[in-house]
C-alpha atoms as a PDB file:
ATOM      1  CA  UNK A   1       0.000   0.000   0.000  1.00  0.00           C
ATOM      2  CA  UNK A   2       2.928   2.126   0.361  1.00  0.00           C
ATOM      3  CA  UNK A   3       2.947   5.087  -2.183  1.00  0.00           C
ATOM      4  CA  UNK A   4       0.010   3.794  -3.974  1.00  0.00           C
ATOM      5  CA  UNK A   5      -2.462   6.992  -4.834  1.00  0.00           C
ATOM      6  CA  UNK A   6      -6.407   5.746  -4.473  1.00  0.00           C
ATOM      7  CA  UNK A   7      -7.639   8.553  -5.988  1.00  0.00           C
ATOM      8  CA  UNK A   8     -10.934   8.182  -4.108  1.00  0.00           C
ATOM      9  CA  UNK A   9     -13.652  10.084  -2.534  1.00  0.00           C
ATOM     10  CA  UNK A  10     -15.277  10.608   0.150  1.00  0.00           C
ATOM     11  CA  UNK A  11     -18.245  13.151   0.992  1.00  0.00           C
ATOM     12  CA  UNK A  12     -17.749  14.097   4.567  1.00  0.00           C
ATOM     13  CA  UNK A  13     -20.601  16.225   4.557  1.00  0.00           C
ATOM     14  CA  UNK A  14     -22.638  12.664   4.395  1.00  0.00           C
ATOM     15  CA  UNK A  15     -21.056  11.410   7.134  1.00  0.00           C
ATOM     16  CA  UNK A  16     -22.085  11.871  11.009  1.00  0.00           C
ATOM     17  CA  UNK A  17     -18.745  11.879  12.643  1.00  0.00           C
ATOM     18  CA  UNK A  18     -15.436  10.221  13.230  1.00  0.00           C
ATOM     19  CA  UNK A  19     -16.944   6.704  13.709  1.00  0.00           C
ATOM     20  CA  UNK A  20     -18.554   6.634  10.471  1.00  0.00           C
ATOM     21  CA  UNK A  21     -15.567   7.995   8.809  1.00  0.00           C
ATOM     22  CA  UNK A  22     -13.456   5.508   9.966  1.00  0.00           C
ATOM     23  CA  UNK A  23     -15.896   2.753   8.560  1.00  0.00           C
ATOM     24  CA  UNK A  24     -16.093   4.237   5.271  1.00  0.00           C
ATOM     25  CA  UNK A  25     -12.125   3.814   5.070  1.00  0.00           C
ATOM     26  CA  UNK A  26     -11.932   0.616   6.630  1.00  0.00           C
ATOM     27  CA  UNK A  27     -13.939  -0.272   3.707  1.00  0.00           C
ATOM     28  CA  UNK A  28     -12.160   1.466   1.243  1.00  0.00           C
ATOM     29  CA  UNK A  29      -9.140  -0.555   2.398  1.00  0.00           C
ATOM     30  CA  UNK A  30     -10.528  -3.535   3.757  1.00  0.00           C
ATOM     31  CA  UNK A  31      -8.574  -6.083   0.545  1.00  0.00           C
ATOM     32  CA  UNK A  32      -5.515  -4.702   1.939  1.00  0.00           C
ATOM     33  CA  UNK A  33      -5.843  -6.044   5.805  1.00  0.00           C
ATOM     34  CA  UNK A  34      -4.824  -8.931   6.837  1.00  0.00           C
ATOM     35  CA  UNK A  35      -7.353 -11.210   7.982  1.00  0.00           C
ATOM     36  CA  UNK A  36      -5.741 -12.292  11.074  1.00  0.00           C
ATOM     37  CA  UNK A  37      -5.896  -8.418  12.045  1.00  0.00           C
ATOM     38  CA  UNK A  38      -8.339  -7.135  14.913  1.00  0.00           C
ATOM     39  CA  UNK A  39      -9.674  -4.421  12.077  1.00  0.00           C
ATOM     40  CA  UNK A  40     -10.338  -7.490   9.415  1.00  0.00           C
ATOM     41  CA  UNK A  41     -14.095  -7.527  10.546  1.00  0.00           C
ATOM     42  CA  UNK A  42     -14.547  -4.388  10.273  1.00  0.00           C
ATOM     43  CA  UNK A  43     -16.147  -4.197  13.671  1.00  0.00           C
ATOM     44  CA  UNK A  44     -14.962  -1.806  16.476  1.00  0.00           C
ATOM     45  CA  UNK A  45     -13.985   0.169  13.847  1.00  0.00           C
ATOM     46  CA  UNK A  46     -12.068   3.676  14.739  1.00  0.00           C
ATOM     47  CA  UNK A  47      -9.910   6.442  13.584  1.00  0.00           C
ATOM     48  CA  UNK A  48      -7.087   4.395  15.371  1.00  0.00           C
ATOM     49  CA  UNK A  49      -7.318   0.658  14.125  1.00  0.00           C
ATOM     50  CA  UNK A  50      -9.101   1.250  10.867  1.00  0.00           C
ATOM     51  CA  UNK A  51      -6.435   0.822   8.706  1.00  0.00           C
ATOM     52  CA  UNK A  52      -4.225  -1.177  10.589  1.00  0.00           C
ATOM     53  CA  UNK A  53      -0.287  -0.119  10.827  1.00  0.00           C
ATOM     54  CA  UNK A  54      -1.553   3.268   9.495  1.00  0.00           C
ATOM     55  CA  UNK A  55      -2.777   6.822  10.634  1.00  0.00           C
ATOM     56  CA  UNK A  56      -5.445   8.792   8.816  1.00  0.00           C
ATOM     57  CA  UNK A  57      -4.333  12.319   8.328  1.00  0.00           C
ATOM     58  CA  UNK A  58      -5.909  15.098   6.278  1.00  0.00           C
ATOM     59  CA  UNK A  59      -3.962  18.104   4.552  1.00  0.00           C
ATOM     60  CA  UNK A  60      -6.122  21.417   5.161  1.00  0.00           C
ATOM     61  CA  UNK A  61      -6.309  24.529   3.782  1.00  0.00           C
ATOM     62  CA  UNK A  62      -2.595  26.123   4.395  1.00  0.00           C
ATOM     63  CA  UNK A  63      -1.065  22.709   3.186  1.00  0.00           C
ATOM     64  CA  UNK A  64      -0.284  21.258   6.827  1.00  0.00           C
ATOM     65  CA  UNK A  65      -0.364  17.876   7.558  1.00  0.00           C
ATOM     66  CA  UNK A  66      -2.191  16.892  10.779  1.00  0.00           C
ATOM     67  CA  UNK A  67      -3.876  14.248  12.523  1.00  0.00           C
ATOM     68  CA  UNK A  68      -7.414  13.540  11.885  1.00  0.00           C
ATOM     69  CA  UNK A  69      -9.251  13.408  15.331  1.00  0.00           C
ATOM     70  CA  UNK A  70      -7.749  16.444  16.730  1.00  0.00           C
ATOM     71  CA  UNK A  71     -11.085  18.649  15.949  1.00  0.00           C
ATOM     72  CA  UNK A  72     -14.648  18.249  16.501  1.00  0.00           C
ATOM     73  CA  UNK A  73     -16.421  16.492  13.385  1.00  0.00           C
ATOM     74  CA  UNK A  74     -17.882  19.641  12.191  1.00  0.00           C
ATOM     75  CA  UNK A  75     -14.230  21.708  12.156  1.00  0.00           C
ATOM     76  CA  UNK A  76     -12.767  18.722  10.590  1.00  0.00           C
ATOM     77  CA  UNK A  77     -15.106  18.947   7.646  1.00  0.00           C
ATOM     78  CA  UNK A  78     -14.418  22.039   7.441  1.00  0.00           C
ATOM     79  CA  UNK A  79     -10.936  22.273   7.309  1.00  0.00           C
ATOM     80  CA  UNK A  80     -10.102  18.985   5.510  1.00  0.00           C
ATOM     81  CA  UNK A  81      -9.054  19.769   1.653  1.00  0.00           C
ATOM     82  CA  UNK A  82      -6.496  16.283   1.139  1.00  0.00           C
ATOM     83  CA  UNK A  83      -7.060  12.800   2.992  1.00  0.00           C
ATOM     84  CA  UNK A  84      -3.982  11.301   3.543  1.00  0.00           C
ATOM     85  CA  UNK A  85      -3.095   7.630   4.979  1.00  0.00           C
ATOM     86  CA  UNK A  86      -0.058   7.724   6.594  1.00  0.00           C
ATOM     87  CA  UNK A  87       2.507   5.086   7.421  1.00  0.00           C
ATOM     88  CA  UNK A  88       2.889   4.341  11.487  1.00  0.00           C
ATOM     89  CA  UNK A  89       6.422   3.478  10.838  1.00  0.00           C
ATOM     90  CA  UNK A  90       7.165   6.413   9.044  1.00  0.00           C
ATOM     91  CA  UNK A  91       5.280   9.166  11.707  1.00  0.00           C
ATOM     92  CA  UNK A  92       7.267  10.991  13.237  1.00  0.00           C
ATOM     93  CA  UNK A  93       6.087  13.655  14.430  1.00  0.00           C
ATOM     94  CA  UNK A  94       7.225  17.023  15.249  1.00  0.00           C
ATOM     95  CA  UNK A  95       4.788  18.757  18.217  1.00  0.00           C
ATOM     96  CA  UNK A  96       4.628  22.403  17.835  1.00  0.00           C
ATOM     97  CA  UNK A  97       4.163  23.432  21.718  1.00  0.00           C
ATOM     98  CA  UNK A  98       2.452  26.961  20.763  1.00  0.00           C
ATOM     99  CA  UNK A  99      -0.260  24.348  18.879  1.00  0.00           C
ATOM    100  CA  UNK A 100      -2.336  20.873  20.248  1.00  0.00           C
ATOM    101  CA  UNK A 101      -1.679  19.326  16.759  1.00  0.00           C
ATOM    102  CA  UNK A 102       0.942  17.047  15.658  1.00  0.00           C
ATOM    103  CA  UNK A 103       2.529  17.953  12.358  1.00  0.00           C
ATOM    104  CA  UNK A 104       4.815  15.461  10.415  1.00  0.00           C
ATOM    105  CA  UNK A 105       7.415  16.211   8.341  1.00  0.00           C
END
């Protein structure tokens, strides 16, 4: 999954929150988790486990990077241009201490 571009979409304004959000990638992504995995159900389903060894981020308006779950559902929609699915292995992230989000580099 690594540097593959999805090219999909998804209508935020559709959804009711975080919890449905994370279902509709889940199943955007579900042929890429491995069965054995807690996620492989699809049940339980959040921001945090639904795309197992991954992090959902979103790019917003001023081209930062930053974790999706840090604002309520309604400023996330908002501010969310760019989905992004991030690598776990690869986040490392840089805390601004003037900000509460994470930004990666």
């Amino acid at each position: 999954m690594d540097g593959r571009s999805i090219g999909g979409r998804v209508c935020l304004q559709k959804l009711d929150g975080y919890e449905s959000f994370a279902h509709t990638m889940w199943n955007m992504f579900k042929d890429n988790i491995a069965e054995d995995s807690m996620a492989a159900s699809g049940e339980g389903c959040s921001l945090s486990n639904a795309i197992p060894g991954f992090v959902i981020a979103y790019e917003d308006e001023e081209g930062d990077l930053l974790l999706a779950g840090d604002l309520s559902w309604r400023d996330f929609v908002r501010a969310a241009k760019c989905i992004k699915v991030v690598p776990e292995k690869k986040n490392k992230m840089k805390v601004n201490k003037n900000q509460s989000t994470c930004n990666f580099p």
